[in-house]
N, C-alpha and C. Protein backbone atom coordinates (compact mmCIF):
# COMPACT_ATOMS: atom_id res chain seq x y z
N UNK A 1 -8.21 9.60 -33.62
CA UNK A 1 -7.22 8.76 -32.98
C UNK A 1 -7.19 7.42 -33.72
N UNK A 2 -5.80 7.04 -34.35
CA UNK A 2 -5.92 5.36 -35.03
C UNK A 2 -5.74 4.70 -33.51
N UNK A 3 -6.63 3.30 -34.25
CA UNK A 3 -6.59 2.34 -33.83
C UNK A 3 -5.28 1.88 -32.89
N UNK A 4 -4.10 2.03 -33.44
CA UNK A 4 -2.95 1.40 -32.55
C UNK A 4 -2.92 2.59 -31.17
N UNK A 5 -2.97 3.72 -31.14
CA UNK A 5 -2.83 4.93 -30.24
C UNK A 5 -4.41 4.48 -29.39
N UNK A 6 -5.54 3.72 -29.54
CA UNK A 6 -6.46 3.25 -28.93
C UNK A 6 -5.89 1.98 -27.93
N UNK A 7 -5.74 1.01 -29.07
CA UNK A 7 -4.70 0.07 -27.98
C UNK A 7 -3.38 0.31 -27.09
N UNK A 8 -2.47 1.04 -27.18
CA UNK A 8 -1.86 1.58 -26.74
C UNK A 8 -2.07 2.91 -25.09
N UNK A 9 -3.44 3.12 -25.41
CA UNK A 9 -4.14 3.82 -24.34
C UNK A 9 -4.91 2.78 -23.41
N UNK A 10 -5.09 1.43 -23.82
CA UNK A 10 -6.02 0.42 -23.80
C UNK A 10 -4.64 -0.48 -22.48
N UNK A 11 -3.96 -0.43 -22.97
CA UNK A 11 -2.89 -1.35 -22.30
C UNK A 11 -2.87 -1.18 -20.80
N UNK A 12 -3.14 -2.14 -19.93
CA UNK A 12 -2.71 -2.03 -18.34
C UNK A 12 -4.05 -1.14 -17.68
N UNK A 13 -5.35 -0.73 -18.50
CA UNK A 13 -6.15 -0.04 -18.19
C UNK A 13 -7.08 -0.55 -16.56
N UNK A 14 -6.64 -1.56 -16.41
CA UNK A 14 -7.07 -2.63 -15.24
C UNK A 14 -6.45 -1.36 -13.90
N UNK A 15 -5.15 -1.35 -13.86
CA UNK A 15 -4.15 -0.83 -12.97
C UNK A 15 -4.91 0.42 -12.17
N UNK A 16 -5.34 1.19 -12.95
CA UNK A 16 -5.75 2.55 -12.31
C UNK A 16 -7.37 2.30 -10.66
N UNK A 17 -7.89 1.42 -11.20
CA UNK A 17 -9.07 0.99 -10.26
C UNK A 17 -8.78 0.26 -9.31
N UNK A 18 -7.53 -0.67 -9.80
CA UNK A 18 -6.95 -1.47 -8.76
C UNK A 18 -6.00 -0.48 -7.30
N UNK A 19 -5.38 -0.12 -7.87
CA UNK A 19 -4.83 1.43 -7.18
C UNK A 19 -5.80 2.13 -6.16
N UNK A 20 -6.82 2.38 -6.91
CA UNK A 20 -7.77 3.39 -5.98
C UNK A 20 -8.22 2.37 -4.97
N UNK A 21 -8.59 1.43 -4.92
CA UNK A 21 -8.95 0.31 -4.28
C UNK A 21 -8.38 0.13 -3.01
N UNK A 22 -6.80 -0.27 -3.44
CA UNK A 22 -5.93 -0.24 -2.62
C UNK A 22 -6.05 1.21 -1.69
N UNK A 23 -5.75 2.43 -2.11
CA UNK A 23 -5.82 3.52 -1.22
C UNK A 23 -7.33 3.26 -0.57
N UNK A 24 -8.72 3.33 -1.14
CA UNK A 24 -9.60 3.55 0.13
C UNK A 24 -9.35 2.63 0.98
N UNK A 25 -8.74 1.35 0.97
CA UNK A 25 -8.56 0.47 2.45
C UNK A 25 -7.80 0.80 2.81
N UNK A 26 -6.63 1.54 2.67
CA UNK A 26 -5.18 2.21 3.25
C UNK A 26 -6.15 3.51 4.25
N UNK A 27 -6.84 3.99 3.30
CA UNK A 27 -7.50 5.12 4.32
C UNK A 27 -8.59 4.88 5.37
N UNK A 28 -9.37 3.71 4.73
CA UNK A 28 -10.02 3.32 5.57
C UNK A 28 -9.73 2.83 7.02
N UNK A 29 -8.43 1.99 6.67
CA UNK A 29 -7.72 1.78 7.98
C UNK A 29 -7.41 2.39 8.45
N UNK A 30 -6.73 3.53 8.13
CA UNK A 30 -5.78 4.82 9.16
C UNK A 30 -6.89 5.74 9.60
N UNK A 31 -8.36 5.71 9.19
CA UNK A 31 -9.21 6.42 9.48
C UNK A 31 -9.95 5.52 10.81
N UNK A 32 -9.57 4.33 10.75
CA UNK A 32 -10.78 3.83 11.36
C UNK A 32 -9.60 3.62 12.91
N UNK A 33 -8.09 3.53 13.07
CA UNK A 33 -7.14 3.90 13.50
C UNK A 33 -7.30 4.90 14.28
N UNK A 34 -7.51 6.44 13.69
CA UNK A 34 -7.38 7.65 14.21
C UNK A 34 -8.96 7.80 15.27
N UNK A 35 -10.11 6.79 14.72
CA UNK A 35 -11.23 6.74 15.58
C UNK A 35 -11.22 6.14 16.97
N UNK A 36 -9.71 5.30 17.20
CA UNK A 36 -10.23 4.13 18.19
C UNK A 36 -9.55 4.74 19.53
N UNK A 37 -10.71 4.73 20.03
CA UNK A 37 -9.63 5.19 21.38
C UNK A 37 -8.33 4.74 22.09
N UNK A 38 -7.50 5.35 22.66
CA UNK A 38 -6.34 5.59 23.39
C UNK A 38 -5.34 5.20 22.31
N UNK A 39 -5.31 6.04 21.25
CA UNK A 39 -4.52 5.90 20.21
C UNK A 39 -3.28 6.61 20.20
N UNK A 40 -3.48 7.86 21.41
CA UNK A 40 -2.47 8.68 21.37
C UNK A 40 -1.27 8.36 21.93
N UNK A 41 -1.48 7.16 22.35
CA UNK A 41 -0.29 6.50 23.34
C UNK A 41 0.63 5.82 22.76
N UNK A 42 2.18 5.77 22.87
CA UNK A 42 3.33 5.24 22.50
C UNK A 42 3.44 4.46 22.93
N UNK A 43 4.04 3.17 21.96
CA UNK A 43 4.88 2.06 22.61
C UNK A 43 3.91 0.76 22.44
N UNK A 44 4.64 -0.07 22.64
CA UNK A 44 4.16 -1.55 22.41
C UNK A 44 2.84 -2.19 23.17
N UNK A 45 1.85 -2.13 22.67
CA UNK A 45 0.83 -2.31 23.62
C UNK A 45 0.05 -3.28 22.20
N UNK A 46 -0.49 -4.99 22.95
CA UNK A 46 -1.28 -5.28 21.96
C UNK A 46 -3.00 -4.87 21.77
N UNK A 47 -3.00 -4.27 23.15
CA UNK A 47 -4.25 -4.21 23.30
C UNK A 47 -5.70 -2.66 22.53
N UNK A 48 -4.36 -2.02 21.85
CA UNK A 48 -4.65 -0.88 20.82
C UNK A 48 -4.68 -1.29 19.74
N UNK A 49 -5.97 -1.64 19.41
CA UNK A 49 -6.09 -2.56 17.94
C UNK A 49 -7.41 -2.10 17.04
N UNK A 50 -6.99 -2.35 15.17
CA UNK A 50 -8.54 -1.90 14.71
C UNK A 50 -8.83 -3.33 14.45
N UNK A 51 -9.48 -4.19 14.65
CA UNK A 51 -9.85 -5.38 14.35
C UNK A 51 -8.47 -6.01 14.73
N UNK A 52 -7.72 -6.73 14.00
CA UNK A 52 -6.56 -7.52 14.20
C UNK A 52 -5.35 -6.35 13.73
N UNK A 53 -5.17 -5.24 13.83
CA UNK A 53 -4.04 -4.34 13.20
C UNK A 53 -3.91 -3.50 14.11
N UNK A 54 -2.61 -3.15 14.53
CA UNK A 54 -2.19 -2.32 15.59
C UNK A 54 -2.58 -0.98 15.14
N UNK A 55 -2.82 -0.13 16.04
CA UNK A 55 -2.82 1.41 16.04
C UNK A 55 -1.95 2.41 16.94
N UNK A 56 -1.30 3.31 16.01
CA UNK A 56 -0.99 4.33 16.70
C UNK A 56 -0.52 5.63 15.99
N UNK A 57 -0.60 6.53 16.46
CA UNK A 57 -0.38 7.76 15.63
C UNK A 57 0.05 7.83 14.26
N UNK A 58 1.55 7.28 14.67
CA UNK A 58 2.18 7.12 13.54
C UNK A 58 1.76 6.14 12.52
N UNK A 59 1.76 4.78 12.83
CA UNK A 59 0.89 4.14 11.81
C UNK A 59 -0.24 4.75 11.26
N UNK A 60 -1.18 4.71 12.09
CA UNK A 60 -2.45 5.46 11.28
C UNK A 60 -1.82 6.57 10.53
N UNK A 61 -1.33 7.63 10.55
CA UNK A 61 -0.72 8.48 9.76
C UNK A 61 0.32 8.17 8.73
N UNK A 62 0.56 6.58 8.54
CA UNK A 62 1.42 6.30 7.17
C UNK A 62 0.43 5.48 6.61
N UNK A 63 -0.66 4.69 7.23
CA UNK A 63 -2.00 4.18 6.29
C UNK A 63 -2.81 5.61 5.79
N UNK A 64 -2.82 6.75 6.26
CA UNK A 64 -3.74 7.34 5.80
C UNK A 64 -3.12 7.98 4.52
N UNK A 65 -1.86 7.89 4.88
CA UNK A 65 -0.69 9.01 3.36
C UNK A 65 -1.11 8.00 2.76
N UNK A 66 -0.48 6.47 2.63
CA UNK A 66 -0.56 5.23 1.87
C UNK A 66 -1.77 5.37 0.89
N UNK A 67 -3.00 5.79 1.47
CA UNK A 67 -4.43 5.89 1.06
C UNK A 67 -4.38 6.83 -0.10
N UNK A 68 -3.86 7.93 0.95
CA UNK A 68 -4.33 9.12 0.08
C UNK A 68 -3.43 9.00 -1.07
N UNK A 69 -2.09 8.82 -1.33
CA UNK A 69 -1.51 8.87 -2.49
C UNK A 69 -1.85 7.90 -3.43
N UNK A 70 -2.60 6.62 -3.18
CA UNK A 70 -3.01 5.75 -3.67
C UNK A 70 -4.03 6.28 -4.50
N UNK A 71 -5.19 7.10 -3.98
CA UNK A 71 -6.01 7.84 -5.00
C UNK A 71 -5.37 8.78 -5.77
N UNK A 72 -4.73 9.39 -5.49
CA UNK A 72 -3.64 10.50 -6.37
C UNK A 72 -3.37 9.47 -7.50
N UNK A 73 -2.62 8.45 -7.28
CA UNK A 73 -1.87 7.39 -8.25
C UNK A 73 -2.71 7.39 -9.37
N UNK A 74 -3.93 6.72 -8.85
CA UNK A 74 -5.18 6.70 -9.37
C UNK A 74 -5.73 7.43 -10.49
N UNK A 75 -5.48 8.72 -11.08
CA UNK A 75 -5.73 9.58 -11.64
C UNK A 75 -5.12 9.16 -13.49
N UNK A 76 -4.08 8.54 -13.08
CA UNK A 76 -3.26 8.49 -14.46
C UNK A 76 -2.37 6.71 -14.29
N UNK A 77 -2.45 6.41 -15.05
CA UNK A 77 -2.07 5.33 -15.54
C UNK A 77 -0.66 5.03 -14.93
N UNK A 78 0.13 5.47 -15.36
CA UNK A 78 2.07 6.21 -15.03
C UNK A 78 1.83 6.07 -13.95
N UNK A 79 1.63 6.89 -13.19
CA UNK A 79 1.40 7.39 -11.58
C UNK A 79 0.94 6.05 -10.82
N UNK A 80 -0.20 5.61 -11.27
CA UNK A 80 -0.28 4.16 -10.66
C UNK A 80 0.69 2.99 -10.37
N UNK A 81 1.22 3.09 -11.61
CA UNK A 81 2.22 2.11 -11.56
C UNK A 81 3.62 2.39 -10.88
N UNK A 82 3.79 3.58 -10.70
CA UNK A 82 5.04 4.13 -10.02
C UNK A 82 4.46 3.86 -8.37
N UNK A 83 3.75 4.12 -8.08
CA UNK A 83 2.87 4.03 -7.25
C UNK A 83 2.86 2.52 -6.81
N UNK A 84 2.62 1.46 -7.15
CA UNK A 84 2.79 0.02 -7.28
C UNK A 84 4.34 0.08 -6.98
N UNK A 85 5.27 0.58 -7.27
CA UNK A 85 6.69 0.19 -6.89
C UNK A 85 7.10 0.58 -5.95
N UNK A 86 6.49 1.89 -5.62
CA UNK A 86 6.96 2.82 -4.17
C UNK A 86 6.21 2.18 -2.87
N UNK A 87 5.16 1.41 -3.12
CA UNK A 87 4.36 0.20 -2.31
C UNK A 87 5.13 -0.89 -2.23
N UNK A 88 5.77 -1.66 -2.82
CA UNK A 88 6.46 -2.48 -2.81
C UNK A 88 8.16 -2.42 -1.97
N UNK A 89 8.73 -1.05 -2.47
CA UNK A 89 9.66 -0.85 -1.63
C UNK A 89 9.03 -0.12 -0.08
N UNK A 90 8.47 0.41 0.22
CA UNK A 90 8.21 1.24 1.27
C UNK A 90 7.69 -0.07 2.05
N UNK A 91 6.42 -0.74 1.96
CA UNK A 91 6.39 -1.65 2.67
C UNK A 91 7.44 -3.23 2.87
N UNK A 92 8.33 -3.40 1.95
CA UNK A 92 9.13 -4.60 2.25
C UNK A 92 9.95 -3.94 3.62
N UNK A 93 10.55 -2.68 3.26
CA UNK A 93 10.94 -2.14 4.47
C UNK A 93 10.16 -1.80 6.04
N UNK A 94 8.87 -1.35 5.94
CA UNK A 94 8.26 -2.05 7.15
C UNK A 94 8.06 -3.61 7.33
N UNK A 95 7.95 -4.35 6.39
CA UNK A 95 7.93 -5.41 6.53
C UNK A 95 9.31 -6.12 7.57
N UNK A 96 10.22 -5.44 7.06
CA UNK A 96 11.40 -6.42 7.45
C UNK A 96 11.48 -5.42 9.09
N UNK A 97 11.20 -4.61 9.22
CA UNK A 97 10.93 -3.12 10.62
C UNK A 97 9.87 -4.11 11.50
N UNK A 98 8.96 -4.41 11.13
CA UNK A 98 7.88 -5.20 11.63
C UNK A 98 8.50 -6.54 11.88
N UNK A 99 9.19 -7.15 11.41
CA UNK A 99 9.46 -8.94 11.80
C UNK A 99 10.44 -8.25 13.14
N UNK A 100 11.35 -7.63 13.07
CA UNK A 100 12.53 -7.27 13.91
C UNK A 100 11.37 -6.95 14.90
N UNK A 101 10.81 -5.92 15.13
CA UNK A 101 10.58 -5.44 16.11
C UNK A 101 9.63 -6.18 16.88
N UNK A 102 8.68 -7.22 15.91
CA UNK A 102 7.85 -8.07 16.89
C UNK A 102 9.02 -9.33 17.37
N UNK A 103 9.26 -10.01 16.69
CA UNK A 103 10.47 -10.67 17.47
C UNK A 103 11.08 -10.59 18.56
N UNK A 104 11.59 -9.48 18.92
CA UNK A 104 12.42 -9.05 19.80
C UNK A 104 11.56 -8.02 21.07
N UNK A 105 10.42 -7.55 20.63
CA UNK A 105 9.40 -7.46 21.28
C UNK A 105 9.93 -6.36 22.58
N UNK A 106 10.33 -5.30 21.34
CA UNK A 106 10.52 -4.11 22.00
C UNK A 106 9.68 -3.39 22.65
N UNK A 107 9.72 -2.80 23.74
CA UNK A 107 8.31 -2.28 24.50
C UNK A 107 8.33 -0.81 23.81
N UNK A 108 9.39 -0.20 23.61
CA UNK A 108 9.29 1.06 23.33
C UNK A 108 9.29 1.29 21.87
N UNK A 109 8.64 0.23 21.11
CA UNK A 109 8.35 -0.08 20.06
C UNK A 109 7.60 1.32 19.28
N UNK A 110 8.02 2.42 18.79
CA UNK A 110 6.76 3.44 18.42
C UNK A 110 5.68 3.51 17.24
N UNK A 111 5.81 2.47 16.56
CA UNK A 111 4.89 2.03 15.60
C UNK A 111 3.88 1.26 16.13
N UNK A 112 4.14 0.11 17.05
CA UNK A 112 3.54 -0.99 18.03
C UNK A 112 3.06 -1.92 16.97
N UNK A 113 4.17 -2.71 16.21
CA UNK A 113 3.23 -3.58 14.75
C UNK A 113 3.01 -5.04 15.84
N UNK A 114 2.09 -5.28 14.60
CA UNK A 114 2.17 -7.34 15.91
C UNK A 114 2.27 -7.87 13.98
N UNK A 115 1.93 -9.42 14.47
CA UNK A 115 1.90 -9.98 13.36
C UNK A 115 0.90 -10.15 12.24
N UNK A 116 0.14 -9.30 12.19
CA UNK A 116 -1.30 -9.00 11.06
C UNK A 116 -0.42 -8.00 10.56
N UNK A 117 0.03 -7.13 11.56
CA UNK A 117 0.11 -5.96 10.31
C UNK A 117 1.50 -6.17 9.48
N UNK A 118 2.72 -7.05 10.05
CA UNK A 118 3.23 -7.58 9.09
C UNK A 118 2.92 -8.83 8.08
N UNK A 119 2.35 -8.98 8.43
CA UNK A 119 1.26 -10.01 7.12
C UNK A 119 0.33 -9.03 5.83
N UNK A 120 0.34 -8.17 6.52
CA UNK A 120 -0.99 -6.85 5.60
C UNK A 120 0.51 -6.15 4.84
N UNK A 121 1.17 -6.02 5.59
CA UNK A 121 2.60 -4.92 4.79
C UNK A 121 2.95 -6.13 4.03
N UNK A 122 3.57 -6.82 4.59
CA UNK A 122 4.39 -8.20 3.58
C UNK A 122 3.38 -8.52 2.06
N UNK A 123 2.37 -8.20 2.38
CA UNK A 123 1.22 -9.02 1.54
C UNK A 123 1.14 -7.46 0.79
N UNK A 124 0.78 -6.20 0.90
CA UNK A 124 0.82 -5.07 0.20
C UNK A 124 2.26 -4.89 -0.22
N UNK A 125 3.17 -5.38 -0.10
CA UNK A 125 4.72 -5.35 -1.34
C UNK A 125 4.60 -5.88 -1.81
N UNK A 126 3.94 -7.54 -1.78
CA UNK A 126 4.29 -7.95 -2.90
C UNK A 126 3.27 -8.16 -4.00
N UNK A 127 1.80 -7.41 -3.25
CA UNK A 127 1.05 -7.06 -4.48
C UNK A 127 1.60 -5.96 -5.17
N UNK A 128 2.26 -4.55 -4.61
CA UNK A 128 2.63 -3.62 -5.69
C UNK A 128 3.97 -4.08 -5.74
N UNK A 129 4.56 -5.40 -6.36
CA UNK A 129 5.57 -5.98 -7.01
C UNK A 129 4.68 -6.51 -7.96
N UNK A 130 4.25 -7.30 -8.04
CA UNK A 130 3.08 -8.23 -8.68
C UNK A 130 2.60 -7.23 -9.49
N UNK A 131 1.65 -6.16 -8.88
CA UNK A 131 0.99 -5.29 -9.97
C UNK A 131 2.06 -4.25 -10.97
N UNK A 132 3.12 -3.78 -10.05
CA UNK A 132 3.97 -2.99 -10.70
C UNK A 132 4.44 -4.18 -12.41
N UNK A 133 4.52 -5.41 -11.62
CA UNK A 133 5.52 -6.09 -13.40
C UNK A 133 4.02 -6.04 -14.51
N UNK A 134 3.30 -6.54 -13.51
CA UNK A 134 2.00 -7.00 -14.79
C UNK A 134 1.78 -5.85 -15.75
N UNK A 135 1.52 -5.04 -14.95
CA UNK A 135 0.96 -3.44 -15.56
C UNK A 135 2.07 -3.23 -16.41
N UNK A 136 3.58 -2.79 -15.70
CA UNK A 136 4.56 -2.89 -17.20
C UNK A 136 4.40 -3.58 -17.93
N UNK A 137 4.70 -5.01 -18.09
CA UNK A 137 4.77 -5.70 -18.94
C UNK A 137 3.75 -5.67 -20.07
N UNK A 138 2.16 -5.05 -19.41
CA UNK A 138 0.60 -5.21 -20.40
C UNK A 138 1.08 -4.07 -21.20
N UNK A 139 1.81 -3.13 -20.93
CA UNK A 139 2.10 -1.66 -21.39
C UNK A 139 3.07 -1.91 -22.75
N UNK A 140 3.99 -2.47 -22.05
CA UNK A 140 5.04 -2.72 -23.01
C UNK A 140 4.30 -3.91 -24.03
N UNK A 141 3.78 -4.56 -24.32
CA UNK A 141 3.43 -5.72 -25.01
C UNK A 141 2.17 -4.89 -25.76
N UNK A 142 1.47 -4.28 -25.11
CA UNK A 142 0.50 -2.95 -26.02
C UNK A 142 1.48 -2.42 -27.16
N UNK A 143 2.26 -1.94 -26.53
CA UNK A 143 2.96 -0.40 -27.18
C UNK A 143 3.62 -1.25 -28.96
N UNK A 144 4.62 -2.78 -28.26
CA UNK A 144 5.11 -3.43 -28.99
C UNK A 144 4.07 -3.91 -30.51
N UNK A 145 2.65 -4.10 -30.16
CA UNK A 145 1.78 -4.51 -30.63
C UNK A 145 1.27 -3.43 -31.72
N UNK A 146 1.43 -2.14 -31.62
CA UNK A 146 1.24 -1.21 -32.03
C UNK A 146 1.86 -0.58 -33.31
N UNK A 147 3.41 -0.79 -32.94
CA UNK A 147 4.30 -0.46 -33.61
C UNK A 147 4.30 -1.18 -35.50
């Protein structure tokens, strides 16, 4: 293997650990979620909580996908970073699901978010915005470097 096809493999190599990272606390949460009692219950309740983060079926079951595909990502470089963008859109959209619905402070709320867990979503988009450009950009500035 030359040297430039080394750097070129070398580029954004940060991304893949950062990724896995991200998924075991995605799983960790939806795991530690699916442990807490009276989880099975719908609707707006603050008092179903894992530390400061709401729980309920459904949440815990989109932190635990969140997790698990996060290690999948994990595997390959590409995948990570696609991975970083599908984080970024998927949560701006709970994000903006989460401000509405605590606001207005729907009882039949079926996610039941409060304001941590739109702080944890808001704050996980715009790290996989953040990580999605860096990682391109280290890739592309490798590849350029190469040539």
């Amino acid at each position: 293997m030359s040297s430039a096809e080394m750097r070129s493999r070398a580029g954004a190599s940060w991304i893949r650990p950062v990724v896995a990272v991200l998924g075991l606390l995605y799983i960790a949460l939806g795991i530690a979620g699916f442990l807490t009692p009276g989880t099975a219950a719908v609707g707006h309740e603050t008092s179903r909580a894992v530390w400061i983060f709401s729980v309920t079926p459904l949440l815990n079951l989109v932190h635990a996908a969140v997790g698990v595909l996060g290690l999948l990502a994990a595997t390959r470089r590409t995948r990570a970073i696609i991975y970083c963008w599908v984080l970024f859109v998927g949560f701006t959209g709970m994000t903006a699901y989460g401000i509405l619905a605590t606001a207005l402070g729907n009882p039949e709320d079926p996610i039941n978010l409060n304001w941590a867990d739109n702080w944890l979503h808001g704050l996980t988009a715009a790290a996989g915005l953040v990580l999605g450009i860096v990682a391109a950009r280290a890739i592309n500035r490798t590849a350029a470097r190469s040539r």
